[in-house]
PDB file of N, CA and C in Angstrom:
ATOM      1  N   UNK A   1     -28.878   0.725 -14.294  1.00  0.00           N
ATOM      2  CA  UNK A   1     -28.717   2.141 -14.550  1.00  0.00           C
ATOM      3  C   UNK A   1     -27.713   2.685 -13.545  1.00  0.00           C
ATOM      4  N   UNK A   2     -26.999   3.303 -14.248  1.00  0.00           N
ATOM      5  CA  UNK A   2     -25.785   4.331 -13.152  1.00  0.00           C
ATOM      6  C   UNK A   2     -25.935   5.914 -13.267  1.00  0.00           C
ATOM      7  N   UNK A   3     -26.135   6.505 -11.940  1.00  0.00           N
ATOM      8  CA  UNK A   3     -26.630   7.458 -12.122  1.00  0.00           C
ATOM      9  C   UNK A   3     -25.486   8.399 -11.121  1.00  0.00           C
ATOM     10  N   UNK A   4     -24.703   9.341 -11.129  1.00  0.00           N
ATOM     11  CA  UNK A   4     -24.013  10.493 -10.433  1.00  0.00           C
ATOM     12  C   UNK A   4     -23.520  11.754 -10.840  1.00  0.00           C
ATOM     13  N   UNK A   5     -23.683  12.422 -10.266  1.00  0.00           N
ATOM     14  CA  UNK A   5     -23.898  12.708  -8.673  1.00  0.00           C
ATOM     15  C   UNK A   5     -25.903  12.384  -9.250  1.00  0.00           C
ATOM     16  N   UNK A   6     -26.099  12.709  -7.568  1.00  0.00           N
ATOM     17  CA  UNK A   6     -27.971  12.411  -7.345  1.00  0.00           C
ATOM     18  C   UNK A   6     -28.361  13.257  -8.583  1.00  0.00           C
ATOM     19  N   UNK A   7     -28.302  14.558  -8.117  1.00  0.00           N
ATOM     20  CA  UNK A   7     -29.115  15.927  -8.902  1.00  0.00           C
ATOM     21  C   UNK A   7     -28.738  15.654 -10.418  1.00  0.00           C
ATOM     22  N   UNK A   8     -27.596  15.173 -11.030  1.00  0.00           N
ATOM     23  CA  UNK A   8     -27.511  14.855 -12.198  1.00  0.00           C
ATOM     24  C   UNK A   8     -28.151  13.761 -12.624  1.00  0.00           C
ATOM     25  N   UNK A   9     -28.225  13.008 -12.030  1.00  0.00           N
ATOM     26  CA  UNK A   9     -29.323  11.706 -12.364  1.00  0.00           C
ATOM     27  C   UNK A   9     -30.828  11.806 -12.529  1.00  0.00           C
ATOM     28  N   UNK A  10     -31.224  12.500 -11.273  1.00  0.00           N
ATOM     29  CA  UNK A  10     -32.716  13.199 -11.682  1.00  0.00           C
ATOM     30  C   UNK A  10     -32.793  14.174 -12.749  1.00  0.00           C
ATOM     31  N   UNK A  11     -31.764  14.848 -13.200  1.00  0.00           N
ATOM     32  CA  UNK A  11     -32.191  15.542 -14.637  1.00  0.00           C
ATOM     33  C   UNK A  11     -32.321  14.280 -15.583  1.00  0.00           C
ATOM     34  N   UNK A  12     -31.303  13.627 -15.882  1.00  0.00           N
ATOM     35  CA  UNK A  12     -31.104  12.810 -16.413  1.00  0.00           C
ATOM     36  C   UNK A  12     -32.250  11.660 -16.919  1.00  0.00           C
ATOM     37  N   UNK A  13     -32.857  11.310 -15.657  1.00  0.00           N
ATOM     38  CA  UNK A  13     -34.031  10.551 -15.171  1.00  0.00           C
ATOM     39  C   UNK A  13     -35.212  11.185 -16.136  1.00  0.00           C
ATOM     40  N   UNK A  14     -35.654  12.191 -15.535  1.00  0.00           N
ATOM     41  CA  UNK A  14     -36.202  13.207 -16.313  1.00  0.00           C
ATOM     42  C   UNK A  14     -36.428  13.196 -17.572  1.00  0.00           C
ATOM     43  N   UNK A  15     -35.060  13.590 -18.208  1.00  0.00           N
ATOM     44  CA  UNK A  15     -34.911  13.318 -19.218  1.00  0.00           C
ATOM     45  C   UNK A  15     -35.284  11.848 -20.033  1.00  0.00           C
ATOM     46  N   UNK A  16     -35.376  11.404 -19.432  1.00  0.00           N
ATOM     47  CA  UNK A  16     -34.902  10.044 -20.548  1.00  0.00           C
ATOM     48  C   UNK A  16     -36.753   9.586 -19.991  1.00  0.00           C
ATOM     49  N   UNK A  17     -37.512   9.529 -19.257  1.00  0.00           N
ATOM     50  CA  UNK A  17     -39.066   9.574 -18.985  1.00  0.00           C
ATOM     51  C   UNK A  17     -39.696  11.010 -20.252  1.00  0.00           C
ATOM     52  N   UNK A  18     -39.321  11.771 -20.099  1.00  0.00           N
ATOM     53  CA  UNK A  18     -39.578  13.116 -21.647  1.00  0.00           C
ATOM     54  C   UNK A  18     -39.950  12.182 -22.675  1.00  0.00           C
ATOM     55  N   UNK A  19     -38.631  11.630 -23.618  1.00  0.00           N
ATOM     56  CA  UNK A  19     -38.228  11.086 -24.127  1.00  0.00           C
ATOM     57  C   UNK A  19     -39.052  10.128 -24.541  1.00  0.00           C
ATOM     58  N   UNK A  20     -38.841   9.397 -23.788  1.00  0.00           N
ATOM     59  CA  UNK A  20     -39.828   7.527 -23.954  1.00  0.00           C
ATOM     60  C   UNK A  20     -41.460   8.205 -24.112  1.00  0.00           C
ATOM     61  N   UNK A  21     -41.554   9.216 -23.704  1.00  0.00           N
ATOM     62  CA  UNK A  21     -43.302   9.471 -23.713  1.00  0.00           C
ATOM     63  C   UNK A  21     -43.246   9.786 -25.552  1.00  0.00           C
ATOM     64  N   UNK A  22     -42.485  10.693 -26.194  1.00  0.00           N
ATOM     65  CA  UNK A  22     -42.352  10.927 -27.271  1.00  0.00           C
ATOM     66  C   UNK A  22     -42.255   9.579 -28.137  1.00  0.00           C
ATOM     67  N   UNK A  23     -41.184   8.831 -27.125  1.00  0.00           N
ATOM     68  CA  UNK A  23     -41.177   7.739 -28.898  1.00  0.00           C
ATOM     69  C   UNK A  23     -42.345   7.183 -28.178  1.00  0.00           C
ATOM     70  N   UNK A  24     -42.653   6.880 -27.460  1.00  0.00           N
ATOM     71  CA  UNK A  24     -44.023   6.089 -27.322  1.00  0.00           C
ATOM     72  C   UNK A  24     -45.483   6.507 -28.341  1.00  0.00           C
ATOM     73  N   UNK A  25     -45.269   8.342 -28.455  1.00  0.00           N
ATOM     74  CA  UNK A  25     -46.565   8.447 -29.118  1.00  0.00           C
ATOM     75  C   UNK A  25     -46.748   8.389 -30.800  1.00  0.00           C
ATOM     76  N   UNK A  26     -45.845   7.577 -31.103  1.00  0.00           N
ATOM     77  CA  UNK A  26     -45.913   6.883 -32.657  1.00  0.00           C
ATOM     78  C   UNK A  26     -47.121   6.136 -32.699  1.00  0.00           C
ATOM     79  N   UNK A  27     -47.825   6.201 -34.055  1.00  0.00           N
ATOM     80  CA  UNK A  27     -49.150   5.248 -34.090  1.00  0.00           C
ATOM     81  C   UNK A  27     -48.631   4.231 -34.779  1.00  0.00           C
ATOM     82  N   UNK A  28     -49.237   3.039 -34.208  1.00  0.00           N
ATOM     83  CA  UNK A  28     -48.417   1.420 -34.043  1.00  0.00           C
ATOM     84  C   UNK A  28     -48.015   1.678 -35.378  1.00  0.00           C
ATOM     85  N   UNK A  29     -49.162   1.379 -36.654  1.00  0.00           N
ATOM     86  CA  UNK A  29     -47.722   1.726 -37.940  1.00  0.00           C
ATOM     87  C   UNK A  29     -46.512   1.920 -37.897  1.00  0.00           C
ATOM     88  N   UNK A  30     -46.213   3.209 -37.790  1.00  0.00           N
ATOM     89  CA  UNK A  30     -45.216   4.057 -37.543  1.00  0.00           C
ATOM     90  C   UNK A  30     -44.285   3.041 -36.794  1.00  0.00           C
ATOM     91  N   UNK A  31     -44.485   2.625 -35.589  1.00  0.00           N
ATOM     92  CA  UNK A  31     -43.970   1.726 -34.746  1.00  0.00           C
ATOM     93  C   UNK A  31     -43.363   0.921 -35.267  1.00  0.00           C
ATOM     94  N   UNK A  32     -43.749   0.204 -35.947  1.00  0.00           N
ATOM     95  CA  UNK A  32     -43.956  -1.002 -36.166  1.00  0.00           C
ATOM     96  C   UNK A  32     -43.230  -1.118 -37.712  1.00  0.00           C
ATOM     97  N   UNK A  33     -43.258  -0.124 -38.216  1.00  0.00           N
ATOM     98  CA  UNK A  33     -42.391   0.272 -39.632  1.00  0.00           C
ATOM     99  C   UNK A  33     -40.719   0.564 -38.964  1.00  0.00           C
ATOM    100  N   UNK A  34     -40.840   1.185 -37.897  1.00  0.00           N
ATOM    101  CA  UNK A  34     -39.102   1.559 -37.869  1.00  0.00           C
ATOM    102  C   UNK A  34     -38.653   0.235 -36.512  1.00  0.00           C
ATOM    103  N   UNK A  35     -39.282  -0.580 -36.890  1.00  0.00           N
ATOM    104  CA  UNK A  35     -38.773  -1.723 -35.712  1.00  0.00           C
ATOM    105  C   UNK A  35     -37.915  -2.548 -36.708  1.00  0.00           C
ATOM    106  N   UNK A  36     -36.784  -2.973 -36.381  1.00  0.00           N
ATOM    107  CA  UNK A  36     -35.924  -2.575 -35.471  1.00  0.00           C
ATOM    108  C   UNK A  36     -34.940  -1.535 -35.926  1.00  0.00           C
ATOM    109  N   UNK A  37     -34.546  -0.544 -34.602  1.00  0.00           N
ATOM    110  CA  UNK A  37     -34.207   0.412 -35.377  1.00  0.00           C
ATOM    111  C   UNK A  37     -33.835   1.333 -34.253  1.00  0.00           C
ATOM    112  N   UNK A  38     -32.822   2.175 -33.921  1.00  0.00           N
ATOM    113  CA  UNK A  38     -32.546   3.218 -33.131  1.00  0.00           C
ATOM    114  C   UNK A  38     -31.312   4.027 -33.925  1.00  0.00           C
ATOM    115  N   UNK A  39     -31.287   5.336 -32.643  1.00  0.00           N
ATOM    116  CA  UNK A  39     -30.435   6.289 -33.113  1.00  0.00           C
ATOM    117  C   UNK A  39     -29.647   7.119 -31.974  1.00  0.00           C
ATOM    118  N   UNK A  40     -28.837   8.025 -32.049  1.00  0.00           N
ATOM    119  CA  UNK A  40     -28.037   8.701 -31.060  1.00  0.00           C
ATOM    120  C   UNK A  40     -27.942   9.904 -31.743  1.00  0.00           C
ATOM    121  N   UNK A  41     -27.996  10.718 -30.401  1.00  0.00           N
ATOM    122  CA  UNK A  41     -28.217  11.843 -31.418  1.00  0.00           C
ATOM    123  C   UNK A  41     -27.670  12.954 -29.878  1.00  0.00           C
ATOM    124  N   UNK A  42     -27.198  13.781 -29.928  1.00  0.00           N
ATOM    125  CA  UNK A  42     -27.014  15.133 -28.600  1.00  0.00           C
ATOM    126  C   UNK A  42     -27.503  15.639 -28.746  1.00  0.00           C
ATOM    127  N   UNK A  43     -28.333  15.884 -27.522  1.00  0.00           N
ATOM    128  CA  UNK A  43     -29.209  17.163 -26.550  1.00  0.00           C
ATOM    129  C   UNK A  43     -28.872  17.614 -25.664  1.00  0.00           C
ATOM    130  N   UNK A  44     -29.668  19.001 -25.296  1.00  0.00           N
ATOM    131  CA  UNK A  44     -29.420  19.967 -24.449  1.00  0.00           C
ATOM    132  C   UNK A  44     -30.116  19.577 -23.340  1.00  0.00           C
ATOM    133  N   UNK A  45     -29.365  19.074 -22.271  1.00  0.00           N
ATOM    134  CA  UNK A  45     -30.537  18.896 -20.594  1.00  0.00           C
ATOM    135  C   UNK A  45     -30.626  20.445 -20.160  1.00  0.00           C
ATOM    136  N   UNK A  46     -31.633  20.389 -19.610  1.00  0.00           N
ATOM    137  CA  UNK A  46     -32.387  21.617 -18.573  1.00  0.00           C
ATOM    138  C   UNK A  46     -31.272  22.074 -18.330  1.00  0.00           C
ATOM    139  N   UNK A  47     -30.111  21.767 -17.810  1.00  0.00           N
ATOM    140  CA  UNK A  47     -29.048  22.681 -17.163  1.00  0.00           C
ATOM    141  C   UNK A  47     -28.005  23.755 -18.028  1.00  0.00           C
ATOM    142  N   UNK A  48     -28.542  23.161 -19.518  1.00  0.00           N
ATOM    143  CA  UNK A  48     -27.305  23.608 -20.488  1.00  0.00           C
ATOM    144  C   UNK A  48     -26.368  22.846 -20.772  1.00  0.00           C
ATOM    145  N   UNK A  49     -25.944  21.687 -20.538  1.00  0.00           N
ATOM    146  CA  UNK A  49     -24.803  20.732 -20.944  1.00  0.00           C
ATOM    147  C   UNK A  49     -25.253  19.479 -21.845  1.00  0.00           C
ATOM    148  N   UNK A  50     -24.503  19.191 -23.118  1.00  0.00           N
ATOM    149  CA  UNK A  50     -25.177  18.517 -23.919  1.00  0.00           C
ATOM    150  C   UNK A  50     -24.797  17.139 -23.044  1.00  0.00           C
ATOM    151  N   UNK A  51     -26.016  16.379 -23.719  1.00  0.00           N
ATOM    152  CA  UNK A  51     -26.148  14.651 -23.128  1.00  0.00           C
ATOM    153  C   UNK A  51     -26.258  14.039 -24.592  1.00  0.00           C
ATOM    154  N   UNK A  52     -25.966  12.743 -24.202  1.00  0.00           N
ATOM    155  CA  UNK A  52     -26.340  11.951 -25.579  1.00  0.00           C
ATOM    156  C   UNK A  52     -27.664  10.951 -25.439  1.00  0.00           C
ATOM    157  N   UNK A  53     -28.601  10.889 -26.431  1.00  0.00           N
ATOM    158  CA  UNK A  53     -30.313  10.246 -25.957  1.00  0.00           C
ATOM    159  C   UNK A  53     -29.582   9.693 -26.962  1.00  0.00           C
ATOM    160  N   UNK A  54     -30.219   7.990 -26.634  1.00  0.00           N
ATOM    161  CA  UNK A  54     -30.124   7.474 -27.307  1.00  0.00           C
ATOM    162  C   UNK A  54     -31.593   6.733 -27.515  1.00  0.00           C
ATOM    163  N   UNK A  55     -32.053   6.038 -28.694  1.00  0.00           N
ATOM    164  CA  UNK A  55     -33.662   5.505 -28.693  1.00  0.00           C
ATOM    165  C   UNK A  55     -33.294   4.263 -29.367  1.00  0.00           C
ATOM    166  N   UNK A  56     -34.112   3.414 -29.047  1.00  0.00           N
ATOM    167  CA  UNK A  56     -33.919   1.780 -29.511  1.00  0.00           C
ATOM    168  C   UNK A  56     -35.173   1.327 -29.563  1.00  0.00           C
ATOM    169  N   UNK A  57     -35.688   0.667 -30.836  1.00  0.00           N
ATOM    170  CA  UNK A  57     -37.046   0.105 -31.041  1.00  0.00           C
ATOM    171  C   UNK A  57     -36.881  -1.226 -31.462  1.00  0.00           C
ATOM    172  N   UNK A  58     -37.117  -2.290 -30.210  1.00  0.00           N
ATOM    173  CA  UNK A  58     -36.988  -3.887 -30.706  1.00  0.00           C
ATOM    174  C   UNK A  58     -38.102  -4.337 -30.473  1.00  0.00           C
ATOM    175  N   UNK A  59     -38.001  -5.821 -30.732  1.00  0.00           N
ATOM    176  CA  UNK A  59     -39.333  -6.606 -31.746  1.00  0.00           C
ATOM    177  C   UNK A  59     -38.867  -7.466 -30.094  1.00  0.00           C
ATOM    178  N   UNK A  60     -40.059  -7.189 -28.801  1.00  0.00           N
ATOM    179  CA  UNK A  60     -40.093  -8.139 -27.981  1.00  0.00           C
ATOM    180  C   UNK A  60     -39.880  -9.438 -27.446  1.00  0.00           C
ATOM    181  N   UNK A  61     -39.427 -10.415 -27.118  1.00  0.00           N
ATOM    182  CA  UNK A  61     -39.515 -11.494 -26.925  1.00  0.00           C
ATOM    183  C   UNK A  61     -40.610 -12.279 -26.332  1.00  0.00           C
ATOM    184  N   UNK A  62     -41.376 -11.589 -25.489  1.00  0.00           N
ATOM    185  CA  UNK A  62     -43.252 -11.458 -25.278  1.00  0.00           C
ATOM    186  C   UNK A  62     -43.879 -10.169 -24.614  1.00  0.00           C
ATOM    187  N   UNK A  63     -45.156 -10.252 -24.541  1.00  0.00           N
ATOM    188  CA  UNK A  63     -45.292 -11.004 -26.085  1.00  0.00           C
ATOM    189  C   UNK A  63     -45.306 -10.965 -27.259  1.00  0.00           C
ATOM    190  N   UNK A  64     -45.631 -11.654 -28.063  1.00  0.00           N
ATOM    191  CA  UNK A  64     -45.109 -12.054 -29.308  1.00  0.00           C
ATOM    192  C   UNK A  64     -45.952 -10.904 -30.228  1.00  0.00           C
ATOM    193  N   UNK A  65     -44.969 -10.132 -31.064  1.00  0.00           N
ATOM    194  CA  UNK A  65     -45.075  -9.011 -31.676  1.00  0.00           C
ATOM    195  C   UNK A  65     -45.472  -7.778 -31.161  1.00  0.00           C
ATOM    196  N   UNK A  66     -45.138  -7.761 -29.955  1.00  0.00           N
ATOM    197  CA  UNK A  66     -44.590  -6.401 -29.248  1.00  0.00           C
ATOM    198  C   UNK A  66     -43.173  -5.860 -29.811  1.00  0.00           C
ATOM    199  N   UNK A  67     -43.237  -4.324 -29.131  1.00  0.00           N
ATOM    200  CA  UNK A  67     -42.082  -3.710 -29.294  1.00  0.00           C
ATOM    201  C   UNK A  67     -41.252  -3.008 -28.034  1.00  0.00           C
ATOM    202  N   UNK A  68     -40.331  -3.059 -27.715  1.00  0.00           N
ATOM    203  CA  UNK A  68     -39.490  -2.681 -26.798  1.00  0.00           C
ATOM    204  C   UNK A  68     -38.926  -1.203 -27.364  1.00  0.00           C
ATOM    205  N   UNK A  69     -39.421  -0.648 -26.447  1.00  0.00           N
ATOM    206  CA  UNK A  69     -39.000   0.876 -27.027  1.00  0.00           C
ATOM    207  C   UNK A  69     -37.998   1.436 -25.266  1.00  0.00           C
ATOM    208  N   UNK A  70     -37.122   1.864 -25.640  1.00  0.00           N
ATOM    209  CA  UNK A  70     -35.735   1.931 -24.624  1.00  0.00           C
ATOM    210  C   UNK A  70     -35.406   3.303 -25.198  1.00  0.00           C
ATOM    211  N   UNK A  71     -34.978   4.331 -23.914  1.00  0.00           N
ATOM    212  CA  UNK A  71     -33.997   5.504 -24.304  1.00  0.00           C
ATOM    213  C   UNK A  71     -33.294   5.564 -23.040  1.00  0.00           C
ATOM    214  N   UNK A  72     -31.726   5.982 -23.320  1.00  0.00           N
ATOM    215  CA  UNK A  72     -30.983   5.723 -22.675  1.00  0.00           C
ATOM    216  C   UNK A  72     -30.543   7.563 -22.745  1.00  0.00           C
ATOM    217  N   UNK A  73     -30.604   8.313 -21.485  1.00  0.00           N
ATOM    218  CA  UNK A  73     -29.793   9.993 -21.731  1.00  0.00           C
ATOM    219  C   UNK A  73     -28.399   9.423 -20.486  1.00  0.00           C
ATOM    220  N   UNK A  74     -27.392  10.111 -21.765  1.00  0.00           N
ATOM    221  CA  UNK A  74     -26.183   9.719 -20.630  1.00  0.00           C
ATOM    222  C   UNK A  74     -25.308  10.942 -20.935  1.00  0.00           C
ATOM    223  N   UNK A  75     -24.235  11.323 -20.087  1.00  0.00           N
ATOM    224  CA  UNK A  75     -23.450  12.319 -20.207  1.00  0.00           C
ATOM    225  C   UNK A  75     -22.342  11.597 -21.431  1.00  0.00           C
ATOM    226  N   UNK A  76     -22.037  13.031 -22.248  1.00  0.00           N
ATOM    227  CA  UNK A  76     -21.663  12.836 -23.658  1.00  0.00           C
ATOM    228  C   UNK A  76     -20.078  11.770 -23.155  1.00  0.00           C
ATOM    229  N   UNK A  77     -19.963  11.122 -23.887  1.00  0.00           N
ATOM    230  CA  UNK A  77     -18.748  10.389 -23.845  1.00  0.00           C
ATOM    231  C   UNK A  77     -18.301   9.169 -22.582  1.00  0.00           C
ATOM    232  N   UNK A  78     -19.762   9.643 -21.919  1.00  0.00           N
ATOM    233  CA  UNK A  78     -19.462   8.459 -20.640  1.00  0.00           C
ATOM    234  C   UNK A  78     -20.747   6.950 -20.576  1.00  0.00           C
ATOM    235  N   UNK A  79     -20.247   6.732 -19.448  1.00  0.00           N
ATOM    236  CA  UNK A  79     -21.320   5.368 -19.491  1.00  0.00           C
ATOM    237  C   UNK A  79     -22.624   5.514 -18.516  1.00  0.00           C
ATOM    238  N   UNK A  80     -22.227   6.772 -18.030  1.00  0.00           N
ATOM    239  CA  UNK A  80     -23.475   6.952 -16.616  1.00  0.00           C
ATOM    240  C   UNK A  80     -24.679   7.518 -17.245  1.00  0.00           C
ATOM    241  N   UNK A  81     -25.823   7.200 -16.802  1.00  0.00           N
ATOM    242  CA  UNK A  81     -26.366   8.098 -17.407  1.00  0.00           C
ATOM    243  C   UNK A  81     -27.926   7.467 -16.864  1.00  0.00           C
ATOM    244  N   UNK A  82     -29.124   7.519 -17.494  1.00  0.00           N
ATOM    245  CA  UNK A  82     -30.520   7.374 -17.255  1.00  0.00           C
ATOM    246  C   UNK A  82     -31.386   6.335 -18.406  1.00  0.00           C
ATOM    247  N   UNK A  83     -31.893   5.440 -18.128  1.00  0.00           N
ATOM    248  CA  UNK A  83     -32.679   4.594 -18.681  1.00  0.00           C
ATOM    249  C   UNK A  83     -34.402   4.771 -18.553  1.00  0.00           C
ATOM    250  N   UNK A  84     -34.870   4.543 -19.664  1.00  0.00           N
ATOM    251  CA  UNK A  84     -36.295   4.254 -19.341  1.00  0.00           C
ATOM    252  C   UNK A  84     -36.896   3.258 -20.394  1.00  0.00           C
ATOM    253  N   UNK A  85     -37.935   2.557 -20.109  1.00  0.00           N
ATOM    254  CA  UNK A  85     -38.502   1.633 -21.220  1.00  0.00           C
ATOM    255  C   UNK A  85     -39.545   1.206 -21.333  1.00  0.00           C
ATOM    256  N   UNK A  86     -40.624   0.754 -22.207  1.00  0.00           N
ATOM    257  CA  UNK A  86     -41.565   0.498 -22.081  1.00  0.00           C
ATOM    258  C   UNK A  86     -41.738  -0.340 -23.127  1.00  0.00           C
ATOM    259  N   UNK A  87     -43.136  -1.118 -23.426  1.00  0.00           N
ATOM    260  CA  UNK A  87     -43.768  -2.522 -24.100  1.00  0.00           C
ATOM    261  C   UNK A  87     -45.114  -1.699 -24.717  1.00  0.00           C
ATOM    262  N   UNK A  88     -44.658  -1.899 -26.042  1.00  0.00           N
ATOM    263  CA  UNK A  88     -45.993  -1.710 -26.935  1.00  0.00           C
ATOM    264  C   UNK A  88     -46.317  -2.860 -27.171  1.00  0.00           C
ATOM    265  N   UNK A  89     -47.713  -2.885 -27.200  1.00  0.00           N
ATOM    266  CA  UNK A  89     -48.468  -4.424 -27.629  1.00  0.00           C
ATOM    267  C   UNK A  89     -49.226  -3.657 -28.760  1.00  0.00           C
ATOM    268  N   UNK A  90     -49.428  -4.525 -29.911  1.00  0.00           N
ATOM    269  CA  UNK A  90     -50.126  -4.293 -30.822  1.00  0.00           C
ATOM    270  C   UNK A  90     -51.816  -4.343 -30.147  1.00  0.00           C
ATOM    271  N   UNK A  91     -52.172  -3.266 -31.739  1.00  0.00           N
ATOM    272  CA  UNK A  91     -54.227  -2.739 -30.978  1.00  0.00           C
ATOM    273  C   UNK A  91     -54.794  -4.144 -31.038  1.00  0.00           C
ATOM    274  N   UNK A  92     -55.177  -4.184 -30.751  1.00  0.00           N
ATOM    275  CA  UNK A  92     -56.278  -5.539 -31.274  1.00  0.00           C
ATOM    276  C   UNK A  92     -57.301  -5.494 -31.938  1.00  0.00           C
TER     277      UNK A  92
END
């Protein structure tokens, strides 16, 4: 992750932890229906300047039939920006 200046990164940061809590609260279905699968889309950060979120839902490598759910908020047109990610495991 590349993050600058600081204070833009912690919005950023921020942002992209928001984010991952949202796609996280899909019920596994749901999950598990749009795997594999992401999108890009511009938003407004706290400060007023649009960012680009991006969301990515992949099919884990373990374990086996998990999902990798990734959002990436970066300033529009650049490469810097904020990562977060997390591992769904199916219910049992």
């Amino acid at each position: 992750m590349a993050v600058s200046p600081q204070n833009e990164g912690d919005e950023l940061s921020t942002m992209a932890i928001e984010e991952l809590d949202i796609a996280c609260a899909l019920p596994w279905p749901d999950l598990k229906a749009v795997t594999p699968w992401g999108d890009t889309f511009v938003g407004i950060a706290p400060s007023g300047r649009e960012v680009e979120i991006e969301r990515r839902y992949l099919w884990a490598h373990e374990p086996e039939g998990a999902v990798a759910v990734e959002i990436e908020v970066r300033n529009v047109g650049a490469r810097t920006g904020a990562e977060a990610r997390a591992l769904i495991t199916p219910p049992h």
